[in-house]
Protein backbone atom coordinates (compact mmCIF):
# COMPACT_ATOMS: atom_id res chain seq x y z
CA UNK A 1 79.78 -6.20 27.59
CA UNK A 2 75.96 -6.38 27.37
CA UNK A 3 73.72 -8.67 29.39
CA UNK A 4 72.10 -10.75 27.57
CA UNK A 5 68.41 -10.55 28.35
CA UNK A 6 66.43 -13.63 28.36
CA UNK A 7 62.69 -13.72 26.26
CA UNK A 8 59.96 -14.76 28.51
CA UNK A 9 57.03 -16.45 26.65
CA UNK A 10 53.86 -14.38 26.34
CA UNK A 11 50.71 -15.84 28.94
CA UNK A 12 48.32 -13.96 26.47
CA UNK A 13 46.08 -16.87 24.53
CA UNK A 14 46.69 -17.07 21.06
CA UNK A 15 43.51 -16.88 18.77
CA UNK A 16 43.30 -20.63 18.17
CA UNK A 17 43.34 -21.03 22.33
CA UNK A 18 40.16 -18.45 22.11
CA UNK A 19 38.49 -20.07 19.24
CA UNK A 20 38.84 -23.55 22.14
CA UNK A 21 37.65 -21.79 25.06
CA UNK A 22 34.95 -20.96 22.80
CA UNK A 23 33.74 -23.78 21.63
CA UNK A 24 33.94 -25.43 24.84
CA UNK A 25 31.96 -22.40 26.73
CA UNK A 26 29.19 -23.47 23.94
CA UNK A 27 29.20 -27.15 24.76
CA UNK A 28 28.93 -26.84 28.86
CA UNK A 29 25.82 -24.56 28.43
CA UNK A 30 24.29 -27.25 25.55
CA UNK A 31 25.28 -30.47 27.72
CA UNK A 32 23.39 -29.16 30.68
CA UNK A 33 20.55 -28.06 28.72
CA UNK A 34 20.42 -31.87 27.00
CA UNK A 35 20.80 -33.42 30.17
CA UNK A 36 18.11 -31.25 32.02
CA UNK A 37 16.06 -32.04 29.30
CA UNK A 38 16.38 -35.51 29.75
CA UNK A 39 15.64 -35.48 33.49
CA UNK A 40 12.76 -33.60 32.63
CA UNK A 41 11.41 -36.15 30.26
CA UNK A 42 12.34 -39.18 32.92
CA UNK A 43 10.38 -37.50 35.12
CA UNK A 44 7.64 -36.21 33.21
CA UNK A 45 5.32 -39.38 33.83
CA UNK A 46 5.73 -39.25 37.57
CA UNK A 47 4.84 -35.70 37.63
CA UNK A 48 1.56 -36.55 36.05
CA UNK A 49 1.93 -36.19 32.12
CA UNK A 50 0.25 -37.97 30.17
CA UNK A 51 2.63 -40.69 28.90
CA UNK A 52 0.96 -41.32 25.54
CA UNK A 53 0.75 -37.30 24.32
CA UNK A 54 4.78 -37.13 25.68
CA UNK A 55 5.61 -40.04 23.58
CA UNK A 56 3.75 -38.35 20.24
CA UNK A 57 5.71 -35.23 20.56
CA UNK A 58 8.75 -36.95 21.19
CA UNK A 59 7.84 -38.80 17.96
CA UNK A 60 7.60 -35.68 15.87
CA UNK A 61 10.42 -34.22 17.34
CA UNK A 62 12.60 -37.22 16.17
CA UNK A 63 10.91 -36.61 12.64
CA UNK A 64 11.68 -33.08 12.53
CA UNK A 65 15.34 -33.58 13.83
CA UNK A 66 15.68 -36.33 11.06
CA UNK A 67 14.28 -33.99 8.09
CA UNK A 68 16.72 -31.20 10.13
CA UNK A 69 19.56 -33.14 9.43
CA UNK A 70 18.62 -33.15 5.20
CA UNK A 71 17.83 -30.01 4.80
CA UNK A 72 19.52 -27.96 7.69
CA UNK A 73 23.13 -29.44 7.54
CA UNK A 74 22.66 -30.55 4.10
CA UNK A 75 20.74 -28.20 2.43
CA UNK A 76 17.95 -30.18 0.68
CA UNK A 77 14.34 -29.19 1.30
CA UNK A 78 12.25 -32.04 0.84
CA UNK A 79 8.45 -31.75 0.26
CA UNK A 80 8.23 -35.92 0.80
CA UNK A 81 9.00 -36.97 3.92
CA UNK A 82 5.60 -37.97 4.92
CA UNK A 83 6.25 -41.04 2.92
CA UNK A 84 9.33 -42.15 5.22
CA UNK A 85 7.22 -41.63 8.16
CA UNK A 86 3.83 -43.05 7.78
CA UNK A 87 5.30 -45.85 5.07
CA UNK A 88 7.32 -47.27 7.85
CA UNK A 89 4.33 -46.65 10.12
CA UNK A 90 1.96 -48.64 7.92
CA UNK A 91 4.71 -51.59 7.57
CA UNK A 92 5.84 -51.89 11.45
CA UNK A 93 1.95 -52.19 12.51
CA UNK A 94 1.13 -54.74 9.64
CA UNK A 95 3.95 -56.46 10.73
CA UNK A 96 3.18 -56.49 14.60
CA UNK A 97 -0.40 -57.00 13.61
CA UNK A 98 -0.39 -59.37 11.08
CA UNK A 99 2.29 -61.52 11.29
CA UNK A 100 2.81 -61.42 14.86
CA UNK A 101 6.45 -60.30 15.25
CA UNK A 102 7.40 -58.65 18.51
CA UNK A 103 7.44 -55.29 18.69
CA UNK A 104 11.68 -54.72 17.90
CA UNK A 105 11.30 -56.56 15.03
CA UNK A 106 8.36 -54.27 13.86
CA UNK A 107 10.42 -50.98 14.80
CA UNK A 108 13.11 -52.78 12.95
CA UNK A 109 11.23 -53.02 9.78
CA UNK A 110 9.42 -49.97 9.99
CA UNK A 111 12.70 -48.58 10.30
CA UNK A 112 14.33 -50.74 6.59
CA UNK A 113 11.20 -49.68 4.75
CA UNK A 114 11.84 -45.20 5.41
CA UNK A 115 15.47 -45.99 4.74
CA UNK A 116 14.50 -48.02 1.23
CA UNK A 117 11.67 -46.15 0.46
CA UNK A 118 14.23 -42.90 1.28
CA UNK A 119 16.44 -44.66 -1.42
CA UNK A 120 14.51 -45.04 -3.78
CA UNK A 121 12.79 -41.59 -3.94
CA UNK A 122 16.73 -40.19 -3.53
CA UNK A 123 18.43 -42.28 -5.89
CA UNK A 124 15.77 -40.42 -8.21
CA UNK A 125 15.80 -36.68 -6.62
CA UNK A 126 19.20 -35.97 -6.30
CA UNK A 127 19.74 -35.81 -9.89
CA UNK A 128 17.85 -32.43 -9.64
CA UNK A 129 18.22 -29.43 -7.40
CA UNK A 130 16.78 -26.71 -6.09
CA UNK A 131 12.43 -26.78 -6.42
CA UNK A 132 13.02 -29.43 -9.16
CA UNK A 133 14.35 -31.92 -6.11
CA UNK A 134 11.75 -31.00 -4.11
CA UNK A 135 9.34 -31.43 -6.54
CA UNK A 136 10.03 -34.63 -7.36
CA UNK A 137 10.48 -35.83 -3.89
CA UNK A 138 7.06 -34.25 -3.54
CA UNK A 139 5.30 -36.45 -6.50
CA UNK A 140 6.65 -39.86 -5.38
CA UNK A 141 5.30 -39.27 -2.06
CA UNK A 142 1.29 -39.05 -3.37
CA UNK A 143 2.25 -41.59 -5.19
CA UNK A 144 2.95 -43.71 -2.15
CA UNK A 145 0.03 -42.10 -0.74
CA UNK A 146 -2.69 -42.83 -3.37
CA UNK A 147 -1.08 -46.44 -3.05
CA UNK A 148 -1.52 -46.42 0.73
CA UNK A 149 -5.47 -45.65 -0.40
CA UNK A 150 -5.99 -48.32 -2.66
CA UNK A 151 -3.66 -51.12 -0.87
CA UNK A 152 -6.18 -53.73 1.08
CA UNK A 153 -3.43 -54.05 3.97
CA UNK A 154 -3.42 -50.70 4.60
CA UNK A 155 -6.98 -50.29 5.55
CA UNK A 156 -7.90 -47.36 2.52
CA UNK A 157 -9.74 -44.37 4.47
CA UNK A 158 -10.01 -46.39 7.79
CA UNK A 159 -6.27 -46.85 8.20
CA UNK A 160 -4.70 -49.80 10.14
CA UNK A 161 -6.26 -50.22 13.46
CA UNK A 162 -5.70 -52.30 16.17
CA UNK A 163 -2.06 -52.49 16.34
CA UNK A 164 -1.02 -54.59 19.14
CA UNK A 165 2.00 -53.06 22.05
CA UNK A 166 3.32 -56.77 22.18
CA UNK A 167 6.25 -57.93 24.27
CA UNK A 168 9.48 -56.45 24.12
CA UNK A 169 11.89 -59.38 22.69
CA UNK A 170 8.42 -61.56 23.86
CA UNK A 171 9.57 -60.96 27.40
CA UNK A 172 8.40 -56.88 29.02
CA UNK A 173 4.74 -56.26 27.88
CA UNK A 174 4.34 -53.03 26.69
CA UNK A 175 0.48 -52.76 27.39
CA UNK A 176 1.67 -50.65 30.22
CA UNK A 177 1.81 -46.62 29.44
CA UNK A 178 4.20 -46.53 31.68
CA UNK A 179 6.41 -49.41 30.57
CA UNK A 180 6.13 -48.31 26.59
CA UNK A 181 7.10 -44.91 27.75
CA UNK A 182 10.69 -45.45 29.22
CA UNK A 183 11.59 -47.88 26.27
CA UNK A 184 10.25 -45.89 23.79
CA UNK A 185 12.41 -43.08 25.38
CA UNK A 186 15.50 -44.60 25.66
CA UNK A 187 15.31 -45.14 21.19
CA UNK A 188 14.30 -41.93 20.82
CA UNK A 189 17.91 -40.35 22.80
CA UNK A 190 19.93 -42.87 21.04
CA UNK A 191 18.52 -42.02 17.47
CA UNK A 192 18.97 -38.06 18.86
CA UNK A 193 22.14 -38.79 19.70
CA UNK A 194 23.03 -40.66 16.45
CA UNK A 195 22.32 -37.23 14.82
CA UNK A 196 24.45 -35.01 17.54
CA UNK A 197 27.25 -37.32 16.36
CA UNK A 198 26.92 -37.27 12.74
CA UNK A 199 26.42 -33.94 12.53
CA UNK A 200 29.86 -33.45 14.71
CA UNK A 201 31.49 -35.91 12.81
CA UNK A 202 33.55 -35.99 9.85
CA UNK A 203 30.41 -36.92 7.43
CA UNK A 204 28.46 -34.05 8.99
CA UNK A 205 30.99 -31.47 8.33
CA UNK A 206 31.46 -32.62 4.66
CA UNK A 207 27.34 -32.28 4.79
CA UNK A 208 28.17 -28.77 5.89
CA UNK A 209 30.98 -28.10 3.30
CA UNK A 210 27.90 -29.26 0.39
CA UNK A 211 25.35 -26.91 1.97
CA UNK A 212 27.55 -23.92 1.91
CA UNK A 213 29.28 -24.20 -1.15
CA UNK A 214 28.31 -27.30 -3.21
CA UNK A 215 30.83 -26.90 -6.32
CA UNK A 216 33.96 -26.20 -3.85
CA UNK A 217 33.27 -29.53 -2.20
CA UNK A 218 33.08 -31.34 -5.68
CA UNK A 219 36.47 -29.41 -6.91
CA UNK A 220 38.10 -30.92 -3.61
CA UNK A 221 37.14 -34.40 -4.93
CA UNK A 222 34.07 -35.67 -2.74
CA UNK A 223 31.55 -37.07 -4.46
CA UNK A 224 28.99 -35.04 -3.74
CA UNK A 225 25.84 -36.98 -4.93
CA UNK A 226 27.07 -40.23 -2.63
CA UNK A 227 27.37 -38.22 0.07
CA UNK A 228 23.32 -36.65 -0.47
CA UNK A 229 21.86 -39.84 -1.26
CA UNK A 230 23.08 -41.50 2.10
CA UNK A 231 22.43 -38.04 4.23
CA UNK A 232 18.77 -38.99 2.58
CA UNK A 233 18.82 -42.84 3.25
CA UNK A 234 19.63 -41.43 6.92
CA UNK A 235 17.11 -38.87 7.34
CA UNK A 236 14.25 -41.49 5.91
CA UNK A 237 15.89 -44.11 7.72
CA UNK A 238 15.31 -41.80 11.46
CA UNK A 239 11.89 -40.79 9.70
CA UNK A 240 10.25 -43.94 9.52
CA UNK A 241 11.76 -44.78 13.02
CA UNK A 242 9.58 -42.50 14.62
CA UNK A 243 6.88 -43.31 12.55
CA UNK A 244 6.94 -46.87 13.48
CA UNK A 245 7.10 -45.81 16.84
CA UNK A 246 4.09 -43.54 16.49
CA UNK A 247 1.94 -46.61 15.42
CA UNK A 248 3.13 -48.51 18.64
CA UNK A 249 2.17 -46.21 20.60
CA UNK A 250 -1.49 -45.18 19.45
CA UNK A 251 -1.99 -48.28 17.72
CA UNK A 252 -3.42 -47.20 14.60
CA UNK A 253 -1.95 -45.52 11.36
CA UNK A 254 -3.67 -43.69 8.90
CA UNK A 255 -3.19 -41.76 5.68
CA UNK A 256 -2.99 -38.67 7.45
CA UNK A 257 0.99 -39.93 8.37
CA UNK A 258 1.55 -40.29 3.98
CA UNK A 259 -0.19 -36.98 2.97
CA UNK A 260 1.33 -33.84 1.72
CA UNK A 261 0.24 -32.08 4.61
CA UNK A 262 2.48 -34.21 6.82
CA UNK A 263 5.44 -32.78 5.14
CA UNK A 264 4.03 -29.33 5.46
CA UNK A 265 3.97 -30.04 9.08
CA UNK A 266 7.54 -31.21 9.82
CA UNK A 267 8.64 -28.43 7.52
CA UNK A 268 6.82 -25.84 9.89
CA UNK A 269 8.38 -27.70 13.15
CA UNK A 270 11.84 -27.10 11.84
CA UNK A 271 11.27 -23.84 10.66
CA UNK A 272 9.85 -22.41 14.16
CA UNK A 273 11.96 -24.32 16.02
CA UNK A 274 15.41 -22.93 14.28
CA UNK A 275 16.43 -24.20 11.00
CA UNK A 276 20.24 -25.93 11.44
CA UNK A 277 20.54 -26.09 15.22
CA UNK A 278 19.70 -29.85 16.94
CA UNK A 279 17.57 -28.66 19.34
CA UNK A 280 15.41 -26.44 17.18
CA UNK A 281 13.11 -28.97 16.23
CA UNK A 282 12.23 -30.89 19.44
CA UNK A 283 11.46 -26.90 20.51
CA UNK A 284 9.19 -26.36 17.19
CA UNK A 285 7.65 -30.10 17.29
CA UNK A 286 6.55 -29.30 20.99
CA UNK A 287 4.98 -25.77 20.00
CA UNK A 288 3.14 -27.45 16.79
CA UNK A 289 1.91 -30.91 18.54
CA UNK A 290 1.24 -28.82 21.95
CA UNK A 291 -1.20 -26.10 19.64
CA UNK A 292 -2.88 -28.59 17.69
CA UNK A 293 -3.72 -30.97 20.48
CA UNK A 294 -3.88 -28.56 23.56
CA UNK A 295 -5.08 -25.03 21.95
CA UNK A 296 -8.39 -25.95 23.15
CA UNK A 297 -7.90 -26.12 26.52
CA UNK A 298 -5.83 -23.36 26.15
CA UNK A 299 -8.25 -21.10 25.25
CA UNK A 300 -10.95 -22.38 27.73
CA UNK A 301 -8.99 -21.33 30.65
CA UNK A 302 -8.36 -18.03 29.20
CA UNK A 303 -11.84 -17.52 28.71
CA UNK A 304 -12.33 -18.43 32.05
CA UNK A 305 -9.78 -16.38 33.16
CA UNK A 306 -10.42 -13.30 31.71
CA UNK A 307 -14.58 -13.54 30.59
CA UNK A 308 -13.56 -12.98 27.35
CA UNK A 309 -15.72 -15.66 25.26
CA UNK A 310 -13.52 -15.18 22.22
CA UNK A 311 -11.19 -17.66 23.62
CA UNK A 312 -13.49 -20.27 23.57
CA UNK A 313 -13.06 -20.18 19.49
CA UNK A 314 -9.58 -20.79 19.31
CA UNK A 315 -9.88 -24.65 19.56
CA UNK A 316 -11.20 -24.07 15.78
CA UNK A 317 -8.86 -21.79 14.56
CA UNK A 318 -5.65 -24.03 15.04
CA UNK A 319 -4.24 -23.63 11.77
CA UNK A 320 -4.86 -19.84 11.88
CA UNK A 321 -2.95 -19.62 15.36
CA UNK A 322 0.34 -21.61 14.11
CA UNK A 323 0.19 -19.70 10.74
CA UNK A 324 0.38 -16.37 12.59
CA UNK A 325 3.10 -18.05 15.03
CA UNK A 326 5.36 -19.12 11.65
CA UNK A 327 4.53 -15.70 10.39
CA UNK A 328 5.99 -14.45 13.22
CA UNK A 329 8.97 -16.42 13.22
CA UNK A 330 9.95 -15.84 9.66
CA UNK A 331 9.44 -11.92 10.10
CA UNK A 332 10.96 -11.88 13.51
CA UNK A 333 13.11 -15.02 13.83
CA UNK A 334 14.45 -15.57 10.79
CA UNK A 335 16.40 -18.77 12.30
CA UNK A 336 13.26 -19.87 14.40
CA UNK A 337 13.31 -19.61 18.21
CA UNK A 338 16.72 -21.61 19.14
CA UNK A 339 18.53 -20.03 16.88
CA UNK A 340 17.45 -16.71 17.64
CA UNK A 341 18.32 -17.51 21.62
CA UNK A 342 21.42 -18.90 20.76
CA UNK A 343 22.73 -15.69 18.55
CA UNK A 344 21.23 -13.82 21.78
CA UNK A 345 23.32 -15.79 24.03
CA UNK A 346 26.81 -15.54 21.51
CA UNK A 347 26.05 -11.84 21.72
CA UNK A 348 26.14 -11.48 25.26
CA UNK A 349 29.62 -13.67 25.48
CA UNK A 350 31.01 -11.56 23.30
């Protein structure tokens, strides 16, 4: 008679309990870094930043997240998105200006007129692909530009000045840098975080699905165009919210905001910052604002530093320096600085 011997079940993980531990050894690392990033930017103001030159990067880096979200999770390169941004720039501070609304209502509006504008310019694009969508994308924004020139509210070459701060629901008064900071903060992490969550969520994976392989998603049955045009509405809609919130914050908006070269711009943000990863922008928006802004300053104290009188140029040679940086980047990095540290990082784990 034979004992009967008694399986015991195996303790080794199976390969969907790695894939788990995986993904949540990826999150931990990406929480912490969001929430020291966040601490950082509470306390950037009491360490003695300038409020005003926080709040325009954090402006571009919502616009570069926002046209990271069309064309790095969706796959649609857009040469227009200068029109979301300073449209719903030039319509929140003639709102707040002219009529007097307070300033949620004009961040509200600002905010109505990317995603409509972004409507109308994708109802029209998405019948194309490839350079002919961003071609076309790329023609209705001059037009909106060589409107914004002749308009009389916009202000032609002068721009809209004088946009008033305003009271917050006509109660906090945002004349204070200080004050306009911390609110102005708080919208820009919950539009961020609207994009962490569509990108995670069921929409942003069929976004995914049309990026990688555009007729398998249309032979499962999704209707593929729907789901571009409201990925665009989106990414306008996020577009003109940080435009609007640009104008609050300077108090002026010009046609620099609804040229070409805008879109150039956000297009170089996302690419040095790392094309299709959510923090690749903010990184790339911060390199681009800090350079054009703070190359200057930059280059006097290394002239001072080292005697070298060379430096002293690099103030005027802006454009030259952040070409040679994207150069860089798309030679070295091919998926811009995040996502090069983050395939550094998933080597190491593995």
């Amino acid at each position: 008679m034979t004992a009967s011997t008694s399986s015991t079940p195996s303790t080794k993980p199976t390969l969907a309990q790695k894939a788990a531990q995986a993904q949540i050894g990826q999150r931990v690392p990406k929480k912490l870094l969001y929430g020291l990033l966040l601490l950082a930017l509470i306390a950037a103001p009491l360490a003695g930043a300038y409020p005003v030159f926080v709040l325009k990067v954090l402006c571009f880096a919502l616009f570069a997240c926002a046209f990271n979200l069309l064309i790095g999770y969706t796959g649609l390169l857009s040469f227009g998105h200068a029109a979301f941004f300073g449209g719903a720039g030039y319509a929140a501070g003639h709102a707040m200006k002219v009529w007097g609304v307070t300033p949620e209502i004009g961040l509200l509006l600002g905010t109505t007129t990317g995603a409509l504008i972004g409507y109308v310019v994708g109802s029209l694009a998405i019948r194309r692909q490839g350079i002919y969508f961003s071609m076309i994308t790329l023609a209705l924004a001059q037009m909106l530009f060589f409107i914004c020139l002749q308009a009389p509210f916009t202000g032609g070459e002068d721009g809209l000045q004088g946009i008033p701060r305003g009271r917050l629901f006509g109660v906090l008064p945002l004349s204070s840098d200080l004050t306009l900071y911390y609110v102005a903060l708080v919208i820009i992490v919950a539009a961020f975080a609207l994009i962490v969550r569509t990108v995670h969520s069921p929409f942003g994976q069929i976004l995914k699905a049309i990026k990688e392989n555009e007729p398998r998603a249309i032979s499962l049955g999704y209707d593929v165009d729907r789901f571009k045009l409201t990925a665009f509405v989106l990414s306008a809609a996020l577009s003109g919210l940080a435009g609007s919130i640009k104008a609050l914050v300077l108090g002026f908006e010009t046609l620099t905001d609804v040229h070409w070269s805008m879109s150039g711009s956000v297009i170089l943000m996302t690419l040095v910052g790392g094309l299709g990863t959510l923090s690749g922008p903010i990184v790339g928006a911060f390199v681009v604002v800090a350079l054009e802004n703070k190359l200057g300053d930059i280059g006097a104290f290394l002239a001072s530093v080292t005697g070298i009188d060379w430096f002293n140029t690099l103030g005027e040679s802006v454009a030259m320096v952040i070409g040679a940086i994207f150069v860089l980047c798309v030679l070295s990095f091919r998926r811009g600085m995040m996502g090069a540290l983050e395939a550094l990082f998933a080597h190491k784990r593995e």
